[in-house]
Protein backbone atom coordinates (compact mmCIF):
# COMPACT_ATOMS: atom_id res chain seq x y z
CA UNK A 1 -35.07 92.57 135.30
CA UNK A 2 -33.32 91.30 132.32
CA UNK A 3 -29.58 90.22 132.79
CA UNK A 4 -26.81 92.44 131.13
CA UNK A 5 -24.16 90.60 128.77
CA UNK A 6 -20.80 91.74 129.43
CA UNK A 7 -18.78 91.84 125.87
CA UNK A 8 -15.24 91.57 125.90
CA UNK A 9 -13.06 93.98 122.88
CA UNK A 10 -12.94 91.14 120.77
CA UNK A 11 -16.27 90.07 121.11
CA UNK A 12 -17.50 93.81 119.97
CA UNK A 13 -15.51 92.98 116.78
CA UNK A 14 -17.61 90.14 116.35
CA UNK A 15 -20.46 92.57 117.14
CA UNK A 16 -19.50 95.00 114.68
CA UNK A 17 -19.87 92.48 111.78
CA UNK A 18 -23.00 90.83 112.34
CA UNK A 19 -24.62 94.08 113.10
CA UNK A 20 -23.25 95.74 109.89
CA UNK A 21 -24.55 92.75 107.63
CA UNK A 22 -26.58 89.57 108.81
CA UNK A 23 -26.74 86.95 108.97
CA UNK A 24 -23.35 85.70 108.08
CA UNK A 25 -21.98 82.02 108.59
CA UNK A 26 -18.58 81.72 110.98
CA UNK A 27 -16.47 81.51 108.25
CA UNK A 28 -17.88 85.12 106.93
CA UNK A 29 -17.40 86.60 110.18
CA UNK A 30 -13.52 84.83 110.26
CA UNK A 31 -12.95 86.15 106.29
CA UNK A 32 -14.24 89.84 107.64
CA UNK A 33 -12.26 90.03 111.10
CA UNK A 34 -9.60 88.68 109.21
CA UNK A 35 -9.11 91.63 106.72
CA UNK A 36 -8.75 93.89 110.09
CA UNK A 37 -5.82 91.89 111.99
CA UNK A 38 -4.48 88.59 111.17
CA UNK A 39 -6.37 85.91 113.34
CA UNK A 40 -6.60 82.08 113.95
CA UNK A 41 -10.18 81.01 112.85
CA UNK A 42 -10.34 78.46 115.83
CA UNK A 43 -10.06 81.98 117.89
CA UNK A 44 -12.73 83.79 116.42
CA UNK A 45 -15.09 80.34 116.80
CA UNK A 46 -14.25 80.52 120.24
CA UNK A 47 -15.65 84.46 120.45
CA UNK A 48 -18.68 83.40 118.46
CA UNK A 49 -19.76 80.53 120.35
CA UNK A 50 -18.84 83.13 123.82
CA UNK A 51 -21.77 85.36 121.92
CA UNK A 52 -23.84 82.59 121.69
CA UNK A 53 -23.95 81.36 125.12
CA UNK A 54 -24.22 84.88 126.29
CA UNK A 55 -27.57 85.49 124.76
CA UNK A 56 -25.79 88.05 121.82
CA UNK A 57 -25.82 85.61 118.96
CA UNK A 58 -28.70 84.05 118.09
CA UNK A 59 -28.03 80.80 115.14
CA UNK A 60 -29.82 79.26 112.14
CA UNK A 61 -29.26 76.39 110.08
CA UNK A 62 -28.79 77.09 106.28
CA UNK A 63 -28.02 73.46 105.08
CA UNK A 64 -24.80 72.38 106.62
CA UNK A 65 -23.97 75.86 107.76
CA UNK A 66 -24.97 78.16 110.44
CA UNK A 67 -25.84 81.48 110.33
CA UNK A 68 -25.21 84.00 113.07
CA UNK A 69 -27.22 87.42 113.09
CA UNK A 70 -27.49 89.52 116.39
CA UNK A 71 -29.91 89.01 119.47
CA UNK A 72 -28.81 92.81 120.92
CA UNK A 73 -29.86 96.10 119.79
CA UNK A 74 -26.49 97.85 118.65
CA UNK A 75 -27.55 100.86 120.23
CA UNK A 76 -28.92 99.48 123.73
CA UNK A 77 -25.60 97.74 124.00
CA UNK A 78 -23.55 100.71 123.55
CA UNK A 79 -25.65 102.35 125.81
CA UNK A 80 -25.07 99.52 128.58
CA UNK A 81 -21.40 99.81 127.89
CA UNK A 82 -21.41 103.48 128.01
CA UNK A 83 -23.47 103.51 131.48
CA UNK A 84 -20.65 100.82 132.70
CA UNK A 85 -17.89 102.80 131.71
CA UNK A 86 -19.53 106.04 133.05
CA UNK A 87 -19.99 103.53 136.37
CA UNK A 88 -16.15 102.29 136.87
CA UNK A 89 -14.57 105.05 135.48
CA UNK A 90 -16.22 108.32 136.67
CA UNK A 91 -18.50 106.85 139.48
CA UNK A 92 -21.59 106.89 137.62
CA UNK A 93 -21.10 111.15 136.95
CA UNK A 94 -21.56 112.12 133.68
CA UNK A 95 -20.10 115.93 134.20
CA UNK A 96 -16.40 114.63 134.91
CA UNK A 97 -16.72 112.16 132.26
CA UNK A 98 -17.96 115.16 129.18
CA UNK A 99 -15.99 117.63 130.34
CA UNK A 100 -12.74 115.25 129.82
CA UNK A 101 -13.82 114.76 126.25
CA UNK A 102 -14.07 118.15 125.36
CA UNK A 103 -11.15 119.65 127.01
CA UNK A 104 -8.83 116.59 125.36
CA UNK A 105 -10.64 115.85 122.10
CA UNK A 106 -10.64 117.73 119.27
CA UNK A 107 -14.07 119.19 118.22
CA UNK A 108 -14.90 120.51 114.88
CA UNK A 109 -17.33 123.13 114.68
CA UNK A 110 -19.97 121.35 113.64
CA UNK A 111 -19.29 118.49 116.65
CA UNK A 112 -19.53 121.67 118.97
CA UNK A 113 -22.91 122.59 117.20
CA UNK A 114 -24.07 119.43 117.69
CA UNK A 115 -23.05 119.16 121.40
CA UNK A 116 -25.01 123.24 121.81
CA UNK A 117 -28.36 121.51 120.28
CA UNK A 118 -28.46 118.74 122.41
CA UNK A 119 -27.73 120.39 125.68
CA UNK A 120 -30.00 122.99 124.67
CA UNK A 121 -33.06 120.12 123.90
CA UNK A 122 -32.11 118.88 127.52
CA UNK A 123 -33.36 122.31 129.01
């Protein structure tokens, strides 16, 4: 069975990036982070080597650079985060977690037309 990679909040940023255009050299990632909230660039080396080791970041070398572009599907990771949360936060039961949502979130009407056609595929 193949090994899940925990990603921290920070990490995700890094996520975000590379999976929105790749493959990008650290200092791309550090310019692009860095537009969102002021960080040190040493900080966001240290979240892209984290990636790395983890198995979420694969590397290249472009002359004296290297370039990072994603090892994870973007949507099997959310999906692995969503079952986790679903795990710790609801005990693995999904009709707690949905019927939080909807009774606390807004919905627009076509969000709750959306919602109708999915539950009504799942028949």
């Amino acid at each position: 069975m193949k090994r899940k990679i925990k990603i921290s909040e920070a990490e995700w940023e890094v996520m975000r990036i590379v999976w929105n255009r790749s493959p990008l050299s650290a200092q791309e990632i550090t310019e692009k982070l860095s537009q969102k909230r002021p960080r040190h660039p040493k900080t966001i080396r240290t979240l892209i080597n984290r990636l790395v080791k983890k198995g979420a970041l694969g590397h290249k070398k472009m002359g004296k650079a290297f370039l990072f572009l994603p090892l994870m599907d973007e949507s099997k990771c959310a999906m692995e985060e969503s079952i986790s949360f679903l795990d710790r936060v609801f005990g693995g039961s999904l009709h707690p977690m949905i019927a939080q949502f909807i009774e606390h979130q807004k919905l627009s009407a076509e969000e709750i037309q959306e919602l109708q056609k999915i539950l009504r595929e799942k028949k």
